[in-house]
PDB file of N, CA and C in Angstrom:
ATOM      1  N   UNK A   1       0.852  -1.172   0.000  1.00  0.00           N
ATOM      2  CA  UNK A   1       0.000   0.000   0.000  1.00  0.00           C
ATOM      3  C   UNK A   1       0.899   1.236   0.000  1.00  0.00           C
ATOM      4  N   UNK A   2       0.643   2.382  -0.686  1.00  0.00           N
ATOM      5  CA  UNK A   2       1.489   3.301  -0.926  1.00  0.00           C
ATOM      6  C   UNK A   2       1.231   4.155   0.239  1.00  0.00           C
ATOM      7  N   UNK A   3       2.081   4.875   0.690  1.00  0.00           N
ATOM      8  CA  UNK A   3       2.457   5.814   2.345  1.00  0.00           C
ATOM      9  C   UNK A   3       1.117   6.862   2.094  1.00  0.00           C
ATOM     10  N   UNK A   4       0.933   7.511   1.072  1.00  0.00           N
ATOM     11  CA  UNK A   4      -0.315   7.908   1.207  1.00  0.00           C
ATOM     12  C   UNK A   4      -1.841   7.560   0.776  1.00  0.00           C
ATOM     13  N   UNK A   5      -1.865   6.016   0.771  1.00  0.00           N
ATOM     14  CA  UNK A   5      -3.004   5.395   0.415  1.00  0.00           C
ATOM     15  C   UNK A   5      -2.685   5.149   1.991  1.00  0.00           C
ATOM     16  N   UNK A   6      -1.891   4.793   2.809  1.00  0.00           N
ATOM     17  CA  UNK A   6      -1.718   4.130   4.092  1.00  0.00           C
ATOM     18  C   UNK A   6      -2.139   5.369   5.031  1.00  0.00           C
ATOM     19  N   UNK A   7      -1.953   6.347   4.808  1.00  0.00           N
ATOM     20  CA  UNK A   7      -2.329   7.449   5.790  1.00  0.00           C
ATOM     21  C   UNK A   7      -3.822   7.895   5.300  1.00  0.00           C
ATOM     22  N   UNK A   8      -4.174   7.749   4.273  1.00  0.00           N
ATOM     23  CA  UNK A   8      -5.882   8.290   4.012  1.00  0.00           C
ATOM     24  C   UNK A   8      -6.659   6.688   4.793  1.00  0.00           C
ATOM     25  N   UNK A   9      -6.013   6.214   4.863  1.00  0.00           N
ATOM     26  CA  UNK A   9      -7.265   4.812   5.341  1.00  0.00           C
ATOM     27  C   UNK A   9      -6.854   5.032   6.864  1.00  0.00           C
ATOM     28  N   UNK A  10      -5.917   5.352   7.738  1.00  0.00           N
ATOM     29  CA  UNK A  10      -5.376   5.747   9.088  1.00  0.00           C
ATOM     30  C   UNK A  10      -5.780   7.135   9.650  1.00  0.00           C
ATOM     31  N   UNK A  11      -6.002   8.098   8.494  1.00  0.00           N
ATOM     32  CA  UNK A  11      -7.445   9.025   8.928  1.00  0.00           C
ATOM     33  C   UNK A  11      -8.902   8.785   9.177  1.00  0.00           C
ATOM     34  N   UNK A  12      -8.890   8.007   7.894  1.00  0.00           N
ATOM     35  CA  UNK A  12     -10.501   7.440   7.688  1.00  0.00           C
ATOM     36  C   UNK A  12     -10.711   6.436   9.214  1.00  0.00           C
ATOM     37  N   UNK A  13     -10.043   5.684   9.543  1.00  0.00           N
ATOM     38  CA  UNK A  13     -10.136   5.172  10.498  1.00  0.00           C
ATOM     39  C   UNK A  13     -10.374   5.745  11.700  1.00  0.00           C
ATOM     40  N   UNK A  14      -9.498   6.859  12.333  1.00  0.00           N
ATOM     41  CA  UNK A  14      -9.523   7.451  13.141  1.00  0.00           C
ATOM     42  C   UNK A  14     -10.845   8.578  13.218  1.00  0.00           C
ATOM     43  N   UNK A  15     -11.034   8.873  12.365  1.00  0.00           N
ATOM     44  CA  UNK A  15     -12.124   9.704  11.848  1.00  0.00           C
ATOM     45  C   UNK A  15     -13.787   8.829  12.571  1.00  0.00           C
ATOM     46  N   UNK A  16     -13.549   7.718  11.742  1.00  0.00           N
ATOM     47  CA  UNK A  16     -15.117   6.898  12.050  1.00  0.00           C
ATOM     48  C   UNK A  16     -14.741   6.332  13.752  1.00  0.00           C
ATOM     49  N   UNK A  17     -13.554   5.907  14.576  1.00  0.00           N
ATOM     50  CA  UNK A  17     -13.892   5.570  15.702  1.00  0.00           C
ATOM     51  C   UNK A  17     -14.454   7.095  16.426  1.00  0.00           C
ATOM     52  N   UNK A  18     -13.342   8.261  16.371  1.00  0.00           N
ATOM     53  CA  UNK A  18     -14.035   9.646  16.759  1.00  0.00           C
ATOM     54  C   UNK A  18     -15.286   9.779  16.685  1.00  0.00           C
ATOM     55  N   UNK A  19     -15.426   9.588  15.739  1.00  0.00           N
ATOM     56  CA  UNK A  19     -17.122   9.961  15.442  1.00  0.00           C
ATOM     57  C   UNK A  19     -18.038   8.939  16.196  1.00  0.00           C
ATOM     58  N   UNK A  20     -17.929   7.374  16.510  1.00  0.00           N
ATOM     59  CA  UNK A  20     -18.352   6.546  16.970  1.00  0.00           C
ATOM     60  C   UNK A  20     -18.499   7.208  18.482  1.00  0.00           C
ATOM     61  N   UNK A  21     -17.743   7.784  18.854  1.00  0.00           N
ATOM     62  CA  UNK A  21     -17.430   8.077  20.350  1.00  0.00           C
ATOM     63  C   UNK A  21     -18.444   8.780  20.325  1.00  0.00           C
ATOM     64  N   UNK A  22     -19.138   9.718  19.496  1.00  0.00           N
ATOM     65  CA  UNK A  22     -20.469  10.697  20.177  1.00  0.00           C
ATOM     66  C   UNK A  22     -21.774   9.967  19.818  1.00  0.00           C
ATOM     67  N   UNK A  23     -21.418   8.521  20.320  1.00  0.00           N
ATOM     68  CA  UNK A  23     -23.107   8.128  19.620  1.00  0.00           C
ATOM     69  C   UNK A  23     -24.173   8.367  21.591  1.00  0.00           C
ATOM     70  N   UNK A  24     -24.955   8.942  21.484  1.00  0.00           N
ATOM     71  CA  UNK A  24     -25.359   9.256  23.280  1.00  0.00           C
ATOM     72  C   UNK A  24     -25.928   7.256  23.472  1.00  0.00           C
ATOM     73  N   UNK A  25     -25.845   6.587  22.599  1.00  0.00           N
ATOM     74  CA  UNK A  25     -26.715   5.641  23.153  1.00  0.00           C
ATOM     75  C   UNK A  25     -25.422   4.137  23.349  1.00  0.00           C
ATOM     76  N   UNK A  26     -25.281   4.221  24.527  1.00  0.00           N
ATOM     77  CA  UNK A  26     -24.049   3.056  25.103  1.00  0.00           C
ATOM     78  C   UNK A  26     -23.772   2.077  23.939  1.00  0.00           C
ATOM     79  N   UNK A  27     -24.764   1.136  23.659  1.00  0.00           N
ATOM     80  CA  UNK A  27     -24.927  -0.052  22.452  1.00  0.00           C
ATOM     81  C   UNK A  27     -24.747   0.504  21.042  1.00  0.00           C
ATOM     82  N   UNK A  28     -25.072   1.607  20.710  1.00  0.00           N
ATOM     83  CA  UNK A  28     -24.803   1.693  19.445  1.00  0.00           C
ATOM     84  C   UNK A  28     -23.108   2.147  19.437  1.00  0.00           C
ATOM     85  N   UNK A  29     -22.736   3.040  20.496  1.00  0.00           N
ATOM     86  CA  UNK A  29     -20.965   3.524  20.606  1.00  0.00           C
ATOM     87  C   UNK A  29     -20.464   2.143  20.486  1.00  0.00           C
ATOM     88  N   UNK A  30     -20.377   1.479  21.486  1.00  0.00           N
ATOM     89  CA  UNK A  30     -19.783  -0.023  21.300  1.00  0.00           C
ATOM     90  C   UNK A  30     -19.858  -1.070  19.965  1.00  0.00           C
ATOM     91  N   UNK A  31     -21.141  -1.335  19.669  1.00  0.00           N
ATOM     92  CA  UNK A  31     -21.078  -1.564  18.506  1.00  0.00           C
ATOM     93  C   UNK A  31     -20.509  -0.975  17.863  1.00  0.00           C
ATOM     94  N   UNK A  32     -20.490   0.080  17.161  1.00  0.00           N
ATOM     95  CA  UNK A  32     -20.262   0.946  16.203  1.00  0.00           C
ATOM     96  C   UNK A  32     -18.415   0.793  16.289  1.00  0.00           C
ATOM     97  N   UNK A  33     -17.652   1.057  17.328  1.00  0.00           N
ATOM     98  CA  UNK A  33     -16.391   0.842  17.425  1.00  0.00           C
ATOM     99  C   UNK A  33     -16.047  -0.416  17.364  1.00  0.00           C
ATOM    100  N   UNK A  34     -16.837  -1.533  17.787  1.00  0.00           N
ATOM    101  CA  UNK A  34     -16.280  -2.821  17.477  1.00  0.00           C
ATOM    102  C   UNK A  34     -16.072  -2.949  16.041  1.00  0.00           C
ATOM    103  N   UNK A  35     -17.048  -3.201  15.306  1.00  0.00           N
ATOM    104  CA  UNK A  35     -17.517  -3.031  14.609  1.00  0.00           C
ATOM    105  C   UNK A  35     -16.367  -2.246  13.582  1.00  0.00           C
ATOM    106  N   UNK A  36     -15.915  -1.262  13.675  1.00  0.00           N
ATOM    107  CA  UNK A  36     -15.198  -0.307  12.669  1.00  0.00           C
ATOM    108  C   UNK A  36     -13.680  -1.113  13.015  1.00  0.00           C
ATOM    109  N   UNK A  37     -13.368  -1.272  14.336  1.00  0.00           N
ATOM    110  CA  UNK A  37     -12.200  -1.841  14.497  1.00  0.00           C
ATOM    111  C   UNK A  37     -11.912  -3.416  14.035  1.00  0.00           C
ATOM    112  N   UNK A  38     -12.734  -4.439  13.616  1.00  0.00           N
ATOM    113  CA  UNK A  38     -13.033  -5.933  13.311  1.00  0.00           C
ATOM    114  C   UNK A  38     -12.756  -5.480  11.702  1.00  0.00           C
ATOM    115  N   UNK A  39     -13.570  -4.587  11.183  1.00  0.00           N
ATOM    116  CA  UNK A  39     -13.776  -4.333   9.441  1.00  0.00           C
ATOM    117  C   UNK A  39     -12.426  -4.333   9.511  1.00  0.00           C
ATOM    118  N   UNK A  40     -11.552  -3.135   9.446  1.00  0.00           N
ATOM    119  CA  UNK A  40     -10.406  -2.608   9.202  1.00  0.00           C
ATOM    120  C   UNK A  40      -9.242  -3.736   9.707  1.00  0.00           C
ATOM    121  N   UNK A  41      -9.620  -4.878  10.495  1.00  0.00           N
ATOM    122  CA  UNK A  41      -8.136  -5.405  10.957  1.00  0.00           C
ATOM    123  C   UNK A  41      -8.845  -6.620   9.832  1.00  0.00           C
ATOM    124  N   UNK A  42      -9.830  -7.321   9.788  1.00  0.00           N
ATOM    125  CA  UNK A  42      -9.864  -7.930   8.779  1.00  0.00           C
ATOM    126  C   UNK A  42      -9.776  -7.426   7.336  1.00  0.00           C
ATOM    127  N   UNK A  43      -9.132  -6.112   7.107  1.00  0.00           N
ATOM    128  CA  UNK A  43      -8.858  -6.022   5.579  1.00  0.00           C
ATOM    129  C   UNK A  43      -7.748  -5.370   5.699  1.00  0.00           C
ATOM    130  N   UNK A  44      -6.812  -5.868   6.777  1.00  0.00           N
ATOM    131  CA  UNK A  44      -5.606  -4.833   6.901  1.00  0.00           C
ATOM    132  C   UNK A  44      -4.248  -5.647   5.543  1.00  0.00           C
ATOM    133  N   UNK A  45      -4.906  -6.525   5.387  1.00  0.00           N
ATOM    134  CA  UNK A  45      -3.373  -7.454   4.198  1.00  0.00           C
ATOM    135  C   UNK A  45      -4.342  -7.494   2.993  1.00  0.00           C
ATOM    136  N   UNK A  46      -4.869  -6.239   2.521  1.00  0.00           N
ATOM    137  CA  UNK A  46      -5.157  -6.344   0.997  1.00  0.00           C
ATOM    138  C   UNK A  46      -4.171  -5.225   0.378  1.00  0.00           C
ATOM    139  N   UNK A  47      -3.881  -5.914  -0.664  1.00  0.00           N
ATOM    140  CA  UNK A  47      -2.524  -5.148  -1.658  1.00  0.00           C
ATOM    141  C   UNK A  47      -3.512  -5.287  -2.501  1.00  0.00           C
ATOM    142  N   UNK A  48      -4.027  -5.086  -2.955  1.00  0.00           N
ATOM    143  CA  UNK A  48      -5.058  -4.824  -4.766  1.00  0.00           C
ATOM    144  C   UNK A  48      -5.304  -3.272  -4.329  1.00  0.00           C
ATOM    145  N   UNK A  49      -4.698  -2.863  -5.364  1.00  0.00           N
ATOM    146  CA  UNK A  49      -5.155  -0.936  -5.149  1.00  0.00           C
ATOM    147  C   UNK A  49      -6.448  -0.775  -5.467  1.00  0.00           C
ATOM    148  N   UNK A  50      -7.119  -1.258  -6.537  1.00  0.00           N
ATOM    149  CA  UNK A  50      -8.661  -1.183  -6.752  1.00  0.00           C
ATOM    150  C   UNK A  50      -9.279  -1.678  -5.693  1.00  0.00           C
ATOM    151  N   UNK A  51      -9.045  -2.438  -4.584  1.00  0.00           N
ATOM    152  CA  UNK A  51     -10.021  -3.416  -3.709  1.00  0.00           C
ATOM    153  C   UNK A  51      -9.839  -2.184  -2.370  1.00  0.00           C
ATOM    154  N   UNK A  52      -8.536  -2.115  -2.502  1.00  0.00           N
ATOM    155  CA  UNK A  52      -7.972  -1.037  -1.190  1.00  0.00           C
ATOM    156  C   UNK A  52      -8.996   0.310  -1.696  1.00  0.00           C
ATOM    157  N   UNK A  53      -9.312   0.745  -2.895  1.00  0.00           N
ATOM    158  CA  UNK A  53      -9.625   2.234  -3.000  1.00  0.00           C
ATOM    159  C   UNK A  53     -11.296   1.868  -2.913  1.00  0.00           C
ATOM    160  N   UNK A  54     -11.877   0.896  -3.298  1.00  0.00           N
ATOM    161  CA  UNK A  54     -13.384   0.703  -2.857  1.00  0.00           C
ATOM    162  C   UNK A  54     -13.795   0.383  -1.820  1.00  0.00           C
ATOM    163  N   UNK A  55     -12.247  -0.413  -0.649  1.00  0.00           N
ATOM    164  CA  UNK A  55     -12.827  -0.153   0.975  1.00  0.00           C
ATOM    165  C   UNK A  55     -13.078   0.911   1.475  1.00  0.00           C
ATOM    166  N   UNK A  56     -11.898   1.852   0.779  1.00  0.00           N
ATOM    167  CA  UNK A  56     -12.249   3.293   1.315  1.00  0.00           C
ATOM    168  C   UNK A  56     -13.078   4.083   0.729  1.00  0.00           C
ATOM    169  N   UNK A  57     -13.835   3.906   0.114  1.00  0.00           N
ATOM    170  CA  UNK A  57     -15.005   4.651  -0.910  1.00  0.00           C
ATOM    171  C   UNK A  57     -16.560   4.345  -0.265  1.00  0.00           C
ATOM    172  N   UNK A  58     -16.165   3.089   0.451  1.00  0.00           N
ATOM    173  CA  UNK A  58     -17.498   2.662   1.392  1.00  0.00           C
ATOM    174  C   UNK A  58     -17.100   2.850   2.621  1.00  0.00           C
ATOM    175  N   UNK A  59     -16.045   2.664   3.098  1.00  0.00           N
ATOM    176  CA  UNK A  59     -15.695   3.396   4.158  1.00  0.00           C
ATOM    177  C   UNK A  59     -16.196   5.117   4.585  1.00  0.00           C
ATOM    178  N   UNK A  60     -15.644   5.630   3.701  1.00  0.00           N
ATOM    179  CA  UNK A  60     -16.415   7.112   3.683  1.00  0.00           C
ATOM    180  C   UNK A  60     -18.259   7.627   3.676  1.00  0.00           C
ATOM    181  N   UNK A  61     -18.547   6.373   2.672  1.00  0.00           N
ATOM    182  CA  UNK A  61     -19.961   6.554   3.155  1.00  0.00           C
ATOM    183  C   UNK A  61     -20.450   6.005   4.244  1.00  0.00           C
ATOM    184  N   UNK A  62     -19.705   4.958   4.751  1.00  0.00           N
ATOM    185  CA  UNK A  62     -20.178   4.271   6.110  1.00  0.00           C
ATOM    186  C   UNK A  62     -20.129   5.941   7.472  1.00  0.00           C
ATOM    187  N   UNK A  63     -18.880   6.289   7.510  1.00  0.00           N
ATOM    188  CA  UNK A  63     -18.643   7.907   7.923  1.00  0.00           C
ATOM    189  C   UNK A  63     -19.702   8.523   8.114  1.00  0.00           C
ATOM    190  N   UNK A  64     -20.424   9.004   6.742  1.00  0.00           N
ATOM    191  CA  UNK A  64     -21.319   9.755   6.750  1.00  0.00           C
ATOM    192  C   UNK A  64     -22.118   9.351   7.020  1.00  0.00           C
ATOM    193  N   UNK A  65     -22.423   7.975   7.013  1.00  0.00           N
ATOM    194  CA  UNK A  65     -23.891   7.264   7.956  1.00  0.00           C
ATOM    195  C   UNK A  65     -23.712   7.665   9.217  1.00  0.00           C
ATOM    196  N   UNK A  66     -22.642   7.264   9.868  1.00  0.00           N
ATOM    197  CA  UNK A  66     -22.217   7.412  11.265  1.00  0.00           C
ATOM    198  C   UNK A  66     -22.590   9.427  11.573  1.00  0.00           C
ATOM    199  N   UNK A  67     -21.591  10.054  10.515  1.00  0.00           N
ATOM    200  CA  UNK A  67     -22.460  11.391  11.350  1.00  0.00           C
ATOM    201  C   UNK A  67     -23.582  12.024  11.297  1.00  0.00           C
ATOM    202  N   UNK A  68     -24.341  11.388  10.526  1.00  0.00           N
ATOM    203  CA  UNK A  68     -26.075  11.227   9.836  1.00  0.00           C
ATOM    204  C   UNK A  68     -26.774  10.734  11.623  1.00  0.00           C
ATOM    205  N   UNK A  69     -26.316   9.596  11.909  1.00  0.00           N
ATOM    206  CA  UNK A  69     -27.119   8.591  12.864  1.00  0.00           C
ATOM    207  C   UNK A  69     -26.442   9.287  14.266  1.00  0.00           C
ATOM    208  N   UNK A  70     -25.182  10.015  14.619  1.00  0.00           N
ATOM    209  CA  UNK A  70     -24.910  10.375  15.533  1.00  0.00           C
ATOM    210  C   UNK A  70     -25.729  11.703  16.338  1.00  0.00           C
ATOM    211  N   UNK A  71     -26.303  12.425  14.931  1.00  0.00           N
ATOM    212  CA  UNK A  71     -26.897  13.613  14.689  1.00  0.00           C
ATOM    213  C   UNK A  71     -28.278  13.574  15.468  1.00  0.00           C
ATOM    214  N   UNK A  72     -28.632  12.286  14.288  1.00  0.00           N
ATOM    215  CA  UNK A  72     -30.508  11.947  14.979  1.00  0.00           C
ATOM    216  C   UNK A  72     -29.989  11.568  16.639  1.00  0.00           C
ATOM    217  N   UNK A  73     -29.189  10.761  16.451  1.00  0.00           N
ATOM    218  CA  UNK A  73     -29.368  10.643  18.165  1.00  0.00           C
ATOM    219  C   UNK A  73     -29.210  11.219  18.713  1.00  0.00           C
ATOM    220  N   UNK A  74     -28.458  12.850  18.877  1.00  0.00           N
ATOM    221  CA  UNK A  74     -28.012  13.628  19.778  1.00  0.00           C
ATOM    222  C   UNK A  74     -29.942  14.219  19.842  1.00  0.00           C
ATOM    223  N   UNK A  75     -30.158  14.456  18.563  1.00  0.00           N
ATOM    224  CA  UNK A  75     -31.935  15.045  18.770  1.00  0.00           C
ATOM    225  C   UNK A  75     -32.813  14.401  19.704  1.00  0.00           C
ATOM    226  N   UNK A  76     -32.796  13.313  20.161  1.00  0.00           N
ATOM    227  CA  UNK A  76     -33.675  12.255  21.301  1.00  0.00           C
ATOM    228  C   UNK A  76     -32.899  12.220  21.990  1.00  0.00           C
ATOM    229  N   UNK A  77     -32.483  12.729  23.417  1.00  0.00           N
ATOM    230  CA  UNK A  77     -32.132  11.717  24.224  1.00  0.00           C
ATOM    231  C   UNK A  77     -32.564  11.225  25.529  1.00  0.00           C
ATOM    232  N   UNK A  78     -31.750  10.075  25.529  1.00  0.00           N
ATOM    233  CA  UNK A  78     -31.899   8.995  26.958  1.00  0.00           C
ATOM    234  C   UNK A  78     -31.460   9.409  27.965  1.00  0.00           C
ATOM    235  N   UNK A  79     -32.067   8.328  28.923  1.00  0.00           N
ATOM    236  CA  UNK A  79     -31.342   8.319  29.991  1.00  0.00           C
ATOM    237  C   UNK A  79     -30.264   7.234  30.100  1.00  0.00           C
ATOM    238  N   UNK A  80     -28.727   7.409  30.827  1.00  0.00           N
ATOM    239  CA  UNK A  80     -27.816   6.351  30.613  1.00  0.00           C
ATOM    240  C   UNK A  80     -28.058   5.437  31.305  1.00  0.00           C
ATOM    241  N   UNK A  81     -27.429   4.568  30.544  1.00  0.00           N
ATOM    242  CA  UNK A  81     -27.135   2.819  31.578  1.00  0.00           C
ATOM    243  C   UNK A  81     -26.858   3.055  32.422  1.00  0.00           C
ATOM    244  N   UNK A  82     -26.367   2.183  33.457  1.00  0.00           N
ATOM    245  CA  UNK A  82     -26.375   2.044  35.297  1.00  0.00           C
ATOM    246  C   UNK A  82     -25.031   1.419  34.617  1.00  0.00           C
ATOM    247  N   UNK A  83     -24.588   0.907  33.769  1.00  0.00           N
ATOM    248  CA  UNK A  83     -23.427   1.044  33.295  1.00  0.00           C
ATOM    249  C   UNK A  83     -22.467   2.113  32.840  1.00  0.00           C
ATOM    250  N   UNK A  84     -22.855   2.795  32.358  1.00  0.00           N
ATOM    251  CA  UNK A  84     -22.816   4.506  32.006  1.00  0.00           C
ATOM    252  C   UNK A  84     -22.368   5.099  33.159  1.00  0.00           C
ATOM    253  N   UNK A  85     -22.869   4.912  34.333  1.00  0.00           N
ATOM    254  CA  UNK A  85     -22.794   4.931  34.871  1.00  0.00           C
ATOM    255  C   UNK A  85     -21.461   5.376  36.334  1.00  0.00           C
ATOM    256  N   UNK A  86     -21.253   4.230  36.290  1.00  0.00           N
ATOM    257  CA  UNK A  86     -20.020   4.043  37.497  1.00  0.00           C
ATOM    258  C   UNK A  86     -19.138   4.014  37.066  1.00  0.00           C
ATOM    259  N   UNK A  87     -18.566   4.555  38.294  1.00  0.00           N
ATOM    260  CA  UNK A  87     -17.254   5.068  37.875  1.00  0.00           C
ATOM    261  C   UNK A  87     -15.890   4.503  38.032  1.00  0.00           C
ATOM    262  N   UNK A  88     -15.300   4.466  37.481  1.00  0.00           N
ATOM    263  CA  UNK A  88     -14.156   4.196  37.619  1.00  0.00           C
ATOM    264  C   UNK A  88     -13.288   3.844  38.470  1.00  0.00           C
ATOM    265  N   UNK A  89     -12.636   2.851  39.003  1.00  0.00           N
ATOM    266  CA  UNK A  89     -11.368   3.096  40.169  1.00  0.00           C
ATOM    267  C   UNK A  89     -10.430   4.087  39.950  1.00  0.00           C
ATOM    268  N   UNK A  90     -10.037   4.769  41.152  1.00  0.00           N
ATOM    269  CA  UNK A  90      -8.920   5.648  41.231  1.00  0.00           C
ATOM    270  C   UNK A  90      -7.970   5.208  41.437  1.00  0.00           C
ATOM    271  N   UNK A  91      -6.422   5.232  40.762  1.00  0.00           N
ATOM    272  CA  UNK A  91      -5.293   4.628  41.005  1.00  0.00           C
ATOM    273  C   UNK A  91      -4.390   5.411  41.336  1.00  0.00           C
TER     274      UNK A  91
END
């Protein structure tokens, strides 16, 4: 993969977990990051430049789903999980 086909898919990546992070609803954030992180490590050993440039061509629209669906959800919201919740240990 060429250094800047390798850095537009290492934005794109970083881009859709970011964006995953503002989903307000616990199950869809998690999903949504599993999910983006499973795609991308299962297509991390493709060398076909055509196969590499149409992951990232649906990749990008997957993106814009994500800040489409992050949007509607910020418009409704919940109340959090009891998971959501608690906090953390202090170390």
């Amino acid at each position: 993969m060429a250094a800047s086909s390798r850095a537009q898919v290492l934005d794109l990546y970083r881009a859709m977990l970011r964006e995953s992070k503002n989903f307000s609803a616990y199950n869809y954030r998690t999903y949504a990051i599993r999910r983006i992180r499973d795609a991308f490590r299962e297509n991390k050993n493709v060398k076909d430049p055509v196969e590499i440039q149409t992951l990232v061509n649906k990749a990008k629209r997957d993106l814009g789903m994500i800040r489409r669906q992050v949007h509607i959800g910020q418009l409704y919201s919940t109340d959090k999980l009891i998971i959501e919740n608690q906090e953390k240990p202090k170390t």
